[in-house]
PDB file of N, CA and C in Angstrom:
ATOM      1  N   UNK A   1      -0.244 -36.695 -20.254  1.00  0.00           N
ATOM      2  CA  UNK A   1       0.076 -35.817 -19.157  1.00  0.00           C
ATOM      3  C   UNK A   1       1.590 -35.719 -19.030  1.00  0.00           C
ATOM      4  N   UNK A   2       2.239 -34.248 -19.150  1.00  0.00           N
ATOM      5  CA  UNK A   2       3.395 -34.559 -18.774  1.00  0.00           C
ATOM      6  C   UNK A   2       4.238 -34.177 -17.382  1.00  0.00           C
ATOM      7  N   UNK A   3       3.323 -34.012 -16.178  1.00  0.00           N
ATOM      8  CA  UNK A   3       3.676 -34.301 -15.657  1.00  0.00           C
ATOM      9  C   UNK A   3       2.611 -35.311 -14.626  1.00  0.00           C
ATOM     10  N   UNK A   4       3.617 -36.433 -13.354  1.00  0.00           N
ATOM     11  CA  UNK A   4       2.824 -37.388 -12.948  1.00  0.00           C
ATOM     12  C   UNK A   4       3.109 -37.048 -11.444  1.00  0.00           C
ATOM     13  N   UNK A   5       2.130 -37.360 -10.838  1.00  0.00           N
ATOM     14  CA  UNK A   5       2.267 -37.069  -9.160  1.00  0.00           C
ATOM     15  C   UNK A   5       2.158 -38.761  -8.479  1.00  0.00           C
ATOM     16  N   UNK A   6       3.394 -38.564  -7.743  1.00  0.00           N
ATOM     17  CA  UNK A   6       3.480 -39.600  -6.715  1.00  0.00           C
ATOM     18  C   UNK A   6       3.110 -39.605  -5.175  1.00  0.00           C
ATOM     19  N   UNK A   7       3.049 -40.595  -4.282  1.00  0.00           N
ATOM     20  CA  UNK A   7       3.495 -40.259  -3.261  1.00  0.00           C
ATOM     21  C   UNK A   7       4.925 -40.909  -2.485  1.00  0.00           C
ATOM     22  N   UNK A   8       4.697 -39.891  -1.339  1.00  0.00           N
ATOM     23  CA  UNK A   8       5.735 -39.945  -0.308  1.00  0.00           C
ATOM     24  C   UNK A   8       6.392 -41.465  -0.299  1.00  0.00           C
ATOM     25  N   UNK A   9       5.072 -42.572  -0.784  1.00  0.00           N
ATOM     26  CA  UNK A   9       6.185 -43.685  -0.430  1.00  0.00           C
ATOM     27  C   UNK A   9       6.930 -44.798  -1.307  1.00  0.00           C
ATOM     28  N   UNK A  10       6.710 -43.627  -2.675  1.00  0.00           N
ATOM     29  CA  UNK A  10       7.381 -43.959  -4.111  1.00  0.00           C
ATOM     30  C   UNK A  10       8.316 -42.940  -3.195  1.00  0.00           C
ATOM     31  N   UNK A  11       8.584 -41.866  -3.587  1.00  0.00           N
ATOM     32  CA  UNK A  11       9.675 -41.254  -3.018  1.00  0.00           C
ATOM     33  C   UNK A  11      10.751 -41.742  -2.548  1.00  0.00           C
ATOM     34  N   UNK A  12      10.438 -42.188  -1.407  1.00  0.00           N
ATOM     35  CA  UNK A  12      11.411 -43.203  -0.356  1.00  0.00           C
ATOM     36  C   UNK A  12      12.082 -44.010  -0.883  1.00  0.00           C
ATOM     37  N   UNK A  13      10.864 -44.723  -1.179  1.00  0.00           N
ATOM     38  CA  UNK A  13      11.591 -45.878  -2.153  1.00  0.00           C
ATOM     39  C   UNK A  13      12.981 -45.674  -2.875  1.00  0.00           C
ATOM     40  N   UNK A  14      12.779 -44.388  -4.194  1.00  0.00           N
ATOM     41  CA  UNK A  14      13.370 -44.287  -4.926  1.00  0.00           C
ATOM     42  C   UNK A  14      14.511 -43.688  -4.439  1.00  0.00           C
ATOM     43  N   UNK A  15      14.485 -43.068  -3.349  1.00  0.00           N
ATOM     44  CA  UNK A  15      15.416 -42.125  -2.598  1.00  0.00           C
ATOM     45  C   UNK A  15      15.186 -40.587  -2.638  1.00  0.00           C
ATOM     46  N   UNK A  16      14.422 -39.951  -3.444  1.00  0.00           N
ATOM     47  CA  UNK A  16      14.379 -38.525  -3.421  1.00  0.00           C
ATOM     48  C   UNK A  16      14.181 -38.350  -2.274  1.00  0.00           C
ATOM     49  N   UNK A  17      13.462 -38.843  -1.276  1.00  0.00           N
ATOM     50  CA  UNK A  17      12.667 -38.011  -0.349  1.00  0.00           C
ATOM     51  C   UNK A  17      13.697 -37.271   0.636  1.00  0.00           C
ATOM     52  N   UNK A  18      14.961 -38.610   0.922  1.00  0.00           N
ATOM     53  CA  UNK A  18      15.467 -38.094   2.139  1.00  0.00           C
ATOM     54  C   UNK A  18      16.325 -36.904   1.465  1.00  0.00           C
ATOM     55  N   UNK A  19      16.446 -36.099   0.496  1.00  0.00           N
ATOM     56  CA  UNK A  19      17.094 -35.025   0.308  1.00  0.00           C
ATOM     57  C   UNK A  19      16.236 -33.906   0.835  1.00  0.00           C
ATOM     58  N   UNK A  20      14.934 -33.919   0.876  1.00  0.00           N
ATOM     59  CA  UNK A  20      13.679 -32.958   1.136  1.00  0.00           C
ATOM     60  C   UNK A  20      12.778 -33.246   1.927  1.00  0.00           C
ATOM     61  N   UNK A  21      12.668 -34.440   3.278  1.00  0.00           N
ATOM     62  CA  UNK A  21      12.070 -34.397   4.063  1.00  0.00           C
ATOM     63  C   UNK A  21      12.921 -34.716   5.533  1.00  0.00           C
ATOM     64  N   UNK A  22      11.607 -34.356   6.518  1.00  0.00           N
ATOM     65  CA  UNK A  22      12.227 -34.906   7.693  1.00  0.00           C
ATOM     66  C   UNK A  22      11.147 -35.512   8.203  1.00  0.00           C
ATOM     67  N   UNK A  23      11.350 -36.478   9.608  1.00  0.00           N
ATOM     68  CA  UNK A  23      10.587 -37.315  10.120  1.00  0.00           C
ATOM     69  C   UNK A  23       9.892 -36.752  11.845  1.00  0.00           C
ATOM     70  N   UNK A  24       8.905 -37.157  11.459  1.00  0.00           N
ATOM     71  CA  UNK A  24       8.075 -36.236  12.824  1.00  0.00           C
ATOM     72  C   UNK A  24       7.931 -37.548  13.682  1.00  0.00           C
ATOM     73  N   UNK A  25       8.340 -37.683  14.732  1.00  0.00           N
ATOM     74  CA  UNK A  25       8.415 -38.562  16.179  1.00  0.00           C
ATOM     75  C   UNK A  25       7.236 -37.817  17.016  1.00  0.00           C
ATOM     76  N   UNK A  26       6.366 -38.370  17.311  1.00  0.00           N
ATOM     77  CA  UNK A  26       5.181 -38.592  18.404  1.00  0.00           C
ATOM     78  C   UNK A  26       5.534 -38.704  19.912  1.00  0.00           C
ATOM     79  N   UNK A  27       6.634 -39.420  19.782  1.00  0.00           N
ATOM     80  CA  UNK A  27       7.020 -40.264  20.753  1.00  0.00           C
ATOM     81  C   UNK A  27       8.053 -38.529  21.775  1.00  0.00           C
ATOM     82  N   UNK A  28       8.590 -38.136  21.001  1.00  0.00           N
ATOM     83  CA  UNK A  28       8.854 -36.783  21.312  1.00  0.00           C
ATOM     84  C   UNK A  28       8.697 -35.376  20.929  1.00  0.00           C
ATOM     85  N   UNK A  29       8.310 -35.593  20.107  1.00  0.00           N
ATOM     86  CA  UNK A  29       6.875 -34.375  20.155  1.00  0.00           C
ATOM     87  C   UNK A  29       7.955 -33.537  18.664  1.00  0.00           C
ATOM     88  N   UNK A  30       9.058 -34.144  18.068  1.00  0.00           N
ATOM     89  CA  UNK A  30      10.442 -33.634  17.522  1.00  0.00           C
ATOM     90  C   UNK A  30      10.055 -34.229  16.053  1.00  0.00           C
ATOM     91  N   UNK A  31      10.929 -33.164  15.297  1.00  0.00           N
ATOM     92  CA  UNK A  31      11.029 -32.823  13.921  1.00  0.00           C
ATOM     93  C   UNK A  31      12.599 -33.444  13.521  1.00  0.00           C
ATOM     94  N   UNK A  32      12.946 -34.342  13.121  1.00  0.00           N
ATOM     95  CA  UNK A  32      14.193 -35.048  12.735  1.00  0.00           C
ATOM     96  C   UNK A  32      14.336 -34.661  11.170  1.00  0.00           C
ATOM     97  N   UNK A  33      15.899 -33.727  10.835  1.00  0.00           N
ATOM     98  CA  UNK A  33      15.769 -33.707   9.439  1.00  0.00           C
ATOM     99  C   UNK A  33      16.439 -35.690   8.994  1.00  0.00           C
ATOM    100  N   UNK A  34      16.289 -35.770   7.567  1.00  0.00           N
ATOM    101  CA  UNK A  34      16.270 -36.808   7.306  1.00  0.00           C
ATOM    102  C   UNK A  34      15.038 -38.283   7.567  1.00  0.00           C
ATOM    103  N   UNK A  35      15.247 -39.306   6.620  1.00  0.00           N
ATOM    104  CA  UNK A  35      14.303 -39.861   7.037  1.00  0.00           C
ATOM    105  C   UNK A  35      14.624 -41.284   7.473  1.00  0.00           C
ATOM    106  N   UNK A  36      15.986 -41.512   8.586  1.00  0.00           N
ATOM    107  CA  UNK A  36      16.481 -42.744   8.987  1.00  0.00           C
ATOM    108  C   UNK A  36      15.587 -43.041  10.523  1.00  0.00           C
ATOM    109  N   UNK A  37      14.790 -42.127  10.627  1.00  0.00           N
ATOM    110  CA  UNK A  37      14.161 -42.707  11.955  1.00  0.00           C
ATOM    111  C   UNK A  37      12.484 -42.981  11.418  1.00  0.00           C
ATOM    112  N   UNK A  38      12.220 -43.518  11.934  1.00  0.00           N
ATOM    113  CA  UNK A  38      10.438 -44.172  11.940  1.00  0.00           C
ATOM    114  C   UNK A  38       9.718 -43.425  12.111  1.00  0.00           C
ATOM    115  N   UNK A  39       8.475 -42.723  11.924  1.00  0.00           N
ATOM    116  CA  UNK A  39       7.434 -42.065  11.855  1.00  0.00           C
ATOM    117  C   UNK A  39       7.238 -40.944  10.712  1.00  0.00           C
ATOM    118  N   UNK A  40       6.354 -40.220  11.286  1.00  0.00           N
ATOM    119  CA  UNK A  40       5.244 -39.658   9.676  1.00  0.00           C
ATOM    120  C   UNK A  40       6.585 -38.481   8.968  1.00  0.00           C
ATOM    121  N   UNK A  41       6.583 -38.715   7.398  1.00  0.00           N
ATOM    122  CA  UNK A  41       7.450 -37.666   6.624  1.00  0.00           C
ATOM    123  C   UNK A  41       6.801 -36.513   6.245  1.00  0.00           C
ATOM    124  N   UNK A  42       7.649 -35.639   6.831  1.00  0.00           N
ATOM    125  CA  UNK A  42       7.329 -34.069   6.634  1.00  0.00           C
ATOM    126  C   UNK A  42       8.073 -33.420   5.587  1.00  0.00           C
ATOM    127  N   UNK A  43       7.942 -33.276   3.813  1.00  0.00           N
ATOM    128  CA  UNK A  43       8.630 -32.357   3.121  1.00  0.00           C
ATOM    129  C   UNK A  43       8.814 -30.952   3.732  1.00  0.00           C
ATOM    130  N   UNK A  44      10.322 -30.765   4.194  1.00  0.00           N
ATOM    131  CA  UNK A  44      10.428 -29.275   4.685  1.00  0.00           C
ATOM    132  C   UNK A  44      11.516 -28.657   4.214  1.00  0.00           C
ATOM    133  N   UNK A  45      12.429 -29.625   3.284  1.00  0.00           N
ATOM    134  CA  UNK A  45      13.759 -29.173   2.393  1.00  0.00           C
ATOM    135  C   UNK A  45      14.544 -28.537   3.700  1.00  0.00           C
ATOM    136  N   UNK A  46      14.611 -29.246   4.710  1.00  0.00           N
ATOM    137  CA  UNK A  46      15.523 -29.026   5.479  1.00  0.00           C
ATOM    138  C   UNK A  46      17.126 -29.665   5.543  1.00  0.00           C
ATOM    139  N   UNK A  47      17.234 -30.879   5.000  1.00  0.00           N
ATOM    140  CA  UNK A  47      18.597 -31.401   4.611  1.00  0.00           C
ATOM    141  C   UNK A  47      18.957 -30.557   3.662  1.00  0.00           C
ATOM    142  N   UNK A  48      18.192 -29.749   2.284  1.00  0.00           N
ATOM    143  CA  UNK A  48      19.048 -29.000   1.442  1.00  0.00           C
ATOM    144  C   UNK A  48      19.364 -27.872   2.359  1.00  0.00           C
ATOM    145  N   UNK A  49      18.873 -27.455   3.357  1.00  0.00           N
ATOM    146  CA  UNK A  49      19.219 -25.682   3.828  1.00  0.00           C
ATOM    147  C   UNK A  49      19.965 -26.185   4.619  1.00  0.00           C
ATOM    148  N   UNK A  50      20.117 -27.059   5.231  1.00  0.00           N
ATOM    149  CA  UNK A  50      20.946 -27.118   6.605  1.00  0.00           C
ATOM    150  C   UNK A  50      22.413 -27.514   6.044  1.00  0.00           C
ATOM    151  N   UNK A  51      22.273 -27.940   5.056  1.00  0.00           N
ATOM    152  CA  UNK A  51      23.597 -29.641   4.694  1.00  0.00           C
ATOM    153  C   UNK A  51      24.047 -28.372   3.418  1.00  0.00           C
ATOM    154  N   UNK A  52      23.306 -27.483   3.287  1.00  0.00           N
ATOM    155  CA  UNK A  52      24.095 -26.783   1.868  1.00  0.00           C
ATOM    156  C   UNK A  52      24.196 -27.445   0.517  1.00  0.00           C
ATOM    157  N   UNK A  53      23.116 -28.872   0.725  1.00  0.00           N
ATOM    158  CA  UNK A  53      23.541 -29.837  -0.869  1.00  0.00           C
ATOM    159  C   UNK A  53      23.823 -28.673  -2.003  1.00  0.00           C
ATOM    160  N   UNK A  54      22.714 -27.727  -2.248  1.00  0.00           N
ATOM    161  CA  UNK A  54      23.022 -26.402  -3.498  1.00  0.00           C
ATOM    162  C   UNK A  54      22.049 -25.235  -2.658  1.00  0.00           C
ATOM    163  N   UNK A  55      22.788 -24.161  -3.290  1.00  0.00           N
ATOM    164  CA  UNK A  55      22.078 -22.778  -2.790  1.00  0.00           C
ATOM    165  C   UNK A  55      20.825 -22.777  -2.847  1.00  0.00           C
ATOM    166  N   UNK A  56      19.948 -22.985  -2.684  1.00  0.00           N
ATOM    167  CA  UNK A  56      18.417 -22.826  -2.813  1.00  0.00           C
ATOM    168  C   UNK A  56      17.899 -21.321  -2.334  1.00  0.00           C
ATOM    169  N   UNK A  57      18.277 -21.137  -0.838  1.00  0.00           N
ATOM    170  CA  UNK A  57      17.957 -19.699  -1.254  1.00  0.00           C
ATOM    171  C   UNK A  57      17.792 -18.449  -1.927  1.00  0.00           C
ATOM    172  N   UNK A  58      19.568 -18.823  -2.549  1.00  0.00           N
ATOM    173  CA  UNK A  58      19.891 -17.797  -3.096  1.00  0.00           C
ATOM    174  C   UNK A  58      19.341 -17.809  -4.917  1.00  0.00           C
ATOM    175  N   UNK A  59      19.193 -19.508  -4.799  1.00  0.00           N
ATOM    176  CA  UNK A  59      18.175 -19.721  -6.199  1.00  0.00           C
ATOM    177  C   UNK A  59      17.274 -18.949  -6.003  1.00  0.00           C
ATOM    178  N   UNK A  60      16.256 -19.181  -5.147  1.00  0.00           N
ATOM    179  CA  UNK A  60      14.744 -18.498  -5.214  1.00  0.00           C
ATOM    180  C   UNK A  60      14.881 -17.486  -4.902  1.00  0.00           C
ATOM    181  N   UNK A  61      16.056 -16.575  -4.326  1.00  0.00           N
ATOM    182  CA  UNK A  61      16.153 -14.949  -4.679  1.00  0.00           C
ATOM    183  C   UNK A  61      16.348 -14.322  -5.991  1.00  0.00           C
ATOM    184  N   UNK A  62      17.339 -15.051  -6.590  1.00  0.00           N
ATOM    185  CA  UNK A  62      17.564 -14.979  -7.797  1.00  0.00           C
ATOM    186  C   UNK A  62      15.700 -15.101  -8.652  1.00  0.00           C
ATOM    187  N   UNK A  63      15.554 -15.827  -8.337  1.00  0.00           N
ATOM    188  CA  UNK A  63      13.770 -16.412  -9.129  1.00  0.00           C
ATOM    189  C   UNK A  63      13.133 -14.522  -8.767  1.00  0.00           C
ATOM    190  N   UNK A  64      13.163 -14.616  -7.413  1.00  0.00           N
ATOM    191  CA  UNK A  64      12.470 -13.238  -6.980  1.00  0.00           C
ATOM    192  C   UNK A  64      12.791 -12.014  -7.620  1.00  0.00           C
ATOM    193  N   UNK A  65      13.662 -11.930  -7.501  1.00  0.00           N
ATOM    194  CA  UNK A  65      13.961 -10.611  -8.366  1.00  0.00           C
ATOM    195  C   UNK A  65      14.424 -10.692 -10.060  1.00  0.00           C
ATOM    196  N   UNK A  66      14.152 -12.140 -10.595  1.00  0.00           N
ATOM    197  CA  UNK A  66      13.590 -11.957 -12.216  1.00  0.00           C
ATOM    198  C   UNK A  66      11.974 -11.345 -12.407  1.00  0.00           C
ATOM    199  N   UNK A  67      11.428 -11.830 -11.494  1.00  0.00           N
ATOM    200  CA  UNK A  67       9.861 -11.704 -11.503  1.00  0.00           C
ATOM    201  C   UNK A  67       9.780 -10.506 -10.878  1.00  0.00           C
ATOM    202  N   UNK A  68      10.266  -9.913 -10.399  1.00  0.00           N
ATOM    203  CA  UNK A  68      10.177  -8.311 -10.046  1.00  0.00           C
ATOM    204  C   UNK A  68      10.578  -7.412 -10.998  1.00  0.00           C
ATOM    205  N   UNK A  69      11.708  -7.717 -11.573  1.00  0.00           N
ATOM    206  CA  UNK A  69      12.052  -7.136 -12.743  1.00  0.00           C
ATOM    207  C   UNK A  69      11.273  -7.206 -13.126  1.00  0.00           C
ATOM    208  N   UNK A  70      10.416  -8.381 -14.033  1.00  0.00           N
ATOM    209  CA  UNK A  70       9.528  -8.670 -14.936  1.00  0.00           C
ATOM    210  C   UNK A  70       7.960  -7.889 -15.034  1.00  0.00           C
ATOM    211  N   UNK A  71       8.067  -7.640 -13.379  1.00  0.00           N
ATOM    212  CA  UNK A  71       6.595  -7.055 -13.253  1.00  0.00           C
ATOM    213  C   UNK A  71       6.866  -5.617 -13.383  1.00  0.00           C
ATOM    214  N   UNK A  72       7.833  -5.425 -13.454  1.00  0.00           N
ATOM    215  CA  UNK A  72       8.742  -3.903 -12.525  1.00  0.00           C
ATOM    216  C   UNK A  72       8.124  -3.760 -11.136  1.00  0.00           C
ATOM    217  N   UNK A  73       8.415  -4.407 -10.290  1.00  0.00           N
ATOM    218  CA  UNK A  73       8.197  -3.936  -8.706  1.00  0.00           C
ATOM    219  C   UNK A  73       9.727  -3.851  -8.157  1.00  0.00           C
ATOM    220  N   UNK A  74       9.698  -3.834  -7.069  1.00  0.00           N
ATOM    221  CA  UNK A  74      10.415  -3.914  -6.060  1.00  0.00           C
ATOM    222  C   UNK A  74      10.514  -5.407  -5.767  1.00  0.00           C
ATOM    223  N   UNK A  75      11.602  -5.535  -5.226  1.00  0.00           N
ATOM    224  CA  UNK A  75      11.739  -6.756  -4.462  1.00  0.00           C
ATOM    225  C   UNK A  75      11.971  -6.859  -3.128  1.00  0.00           C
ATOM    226  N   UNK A  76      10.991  -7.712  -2.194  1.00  0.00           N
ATOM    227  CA  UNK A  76      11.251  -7.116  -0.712  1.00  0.00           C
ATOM    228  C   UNK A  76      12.060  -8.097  -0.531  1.00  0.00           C
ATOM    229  N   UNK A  77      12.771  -9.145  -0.352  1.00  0.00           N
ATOM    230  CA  UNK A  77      13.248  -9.857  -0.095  1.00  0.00           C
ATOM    231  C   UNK A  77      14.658  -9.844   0.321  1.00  0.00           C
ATOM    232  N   UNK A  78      15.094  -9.860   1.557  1.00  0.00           N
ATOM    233  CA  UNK A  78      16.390  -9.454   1.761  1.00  0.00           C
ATOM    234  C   UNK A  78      16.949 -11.275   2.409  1.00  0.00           C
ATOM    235  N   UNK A  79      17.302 -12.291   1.725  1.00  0.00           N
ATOM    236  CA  UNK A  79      18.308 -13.361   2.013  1.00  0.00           C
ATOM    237  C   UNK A  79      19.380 -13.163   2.320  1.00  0.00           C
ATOM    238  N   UNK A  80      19.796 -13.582   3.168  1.00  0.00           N
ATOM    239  CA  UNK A  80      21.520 -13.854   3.708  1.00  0.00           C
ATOM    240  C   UNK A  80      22.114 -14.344   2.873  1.00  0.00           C
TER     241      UNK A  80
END
Protein backbone atom coordinates (compact mmCIF):
# COMPACT_ATOMS: atom_id res chain seq x y z
CA UNK A 1 0.00 0.00 0.00
CA UNK A 2 1.39 3.20 -0.75
CA UNK A 3 -0.36 5.14 1.00
CA UNK A 4 -1.06 4.63 5.10
CA UNK A 5 -3.78 6.31 7.23
CA UNK A 6 -3.21 7.44 10.73
CA UNK A 7 -4.91 8.97 13.40
CA UNK A 8 -5.29 12.30 15.00
CA UNK A 9 -3.16 11.03 17.84
CA UNK A 10 -0.09 9.90 15.75
CA UNK A 11 -0.48 13.30 14.32
CA UNK A 12 0.04 15.17 17.50
CA UNK A 13 2.46 13.27 18.46
CA UNK A 14 4.51 13.82 15.48
CA UNK A 15 3.50 17.45 15.25
CA UNK A 16 1.60 17.74 11.93
CA UNK A 17 -1.57 18.27 13.45
CA UNK A 18 -1.12 21.62 15.07
CA UNK A 19 -0.41 23.15 11.52
CA UNK A 20 -4.13 21.89 10.44
CA UNK A 21 -6.23 21.61 13.39
CA UNK A 22 -8.00 23.40 16.06
CA UNK A 23 -9.37 22.43 19.46
CA UNK A 24 -13.12 22.40 20.32
CA UNK A 25 -13.76 23.44 24.23
CA UNK A 26 -17.19 22.16 25.65
CA UNK A 27 -16.55 24.06 28.42
CA UNK A 28 -17.29 27.16 26.05
CA UNK A 29 -19.06 26.08 23.46
CA UNK A 30 -15.51 27.69 21.22
CA UNK A 31 -13.40 26.60 18.34
CA UNK A 32 -9.56 27.43 19.32
CA UNK A 33 -7.23 27.45 16.21
CA UNK A 34 -4.20 25.43 17.29
CA UNK A 35 -3.92 22.56 19.51
CA UNK A 36 -2.25 24.00 22.98
CA UNK A 37 -5.54 23.82 24.81
CA UNK A 38 -7.31 20.43 25.95
CA UNK A 39 -10.25 19.01 24.26
CA UNK A 40 -11.56 17.24 21.02
CA UNK A 41 -9.25 18.13 17.56
CA UNK A 42 -11.03 19.53 14.76
CA UNK A 43 -8.92 19.39 11.22
CA UNK A 44 -10.08 22.82 9.79
CA UNK A 45 -6.58 24.17 8.27
CA UNK A 46 -7.28 27.15 10.08
CA UNK A 47 -3.62 28.01 11.39
CA UNK A 48 -2.60 27.70 7.53
CA UNK A 49 -5.43 30.44 6.43
CA UNK A 50 -5.23 32.58 9.29
CA UNK A 51 -1.17 32.52 10.05
CA UNK A 52 -0.54 32.61 6.06
CA UNK A 53 2.12 29.51 6.73
CA UNK A 54 1.70 29.18 2.40
CA UNK A 55 -1.04 30.35 0.02
CA UNK A 56 -3.44 27.58 0.05
CA UNK A 57 -6.12 29.34 -1.41
CA UNK A 58 -4.65 30.61 -4.05
CA UNK A 59 -3.08 26.92 -4.49
CA UNK A 60 -6.51 25.38 -4.82
CA UNK A 61 -7.55 28.18 -7.26
CA UNK A 62 -4.78 27.60 -9.19
CA UNK A 63 -5.85 23.48 -8.89
CA UNK A 64 -9.45 24.94 -10.02
CA UNK A 65 -8.89 26.42 -12.94
CA UNK A 66 -6.26 23.59 -14.30
CA UNK A 67 -9.27 21.27 -14.04
CA UNK A 68 -11.50 23.67 -15.78
CA UNK A 69 -9.24 24.16 -18.39
CA UNK A 70 -8.92 20.50 -18.56
CA UNK A 71 -12.60 19.85 -18.76
CA UNK A 72 -13.08 23.14 -20.77
CA UNK A 73 -15.65 24.70 -18.35
CA UNK A 74 -15.73 27.74 -16.72
CA UNK A 75 -14.45 28.38 -13.50
CA UNK A 76 -16.78 29.81 -10.87
CA UNK A 77 -14.53 30.49 -8.35
CA UNK A 78 -13.72 33.97 -7.51
CA UNK A 79 -10.76 33.92 -4.31
CA UNK A 80 -9.38 37.00 -2.87
Amino acid sequence: MLVKSFGLETAEEDGTLQYVASTYSAENDALYDGTSRSGLRVVSFAPILRNKIFPLPHILELLLDMGSWGWALPSRWNLP
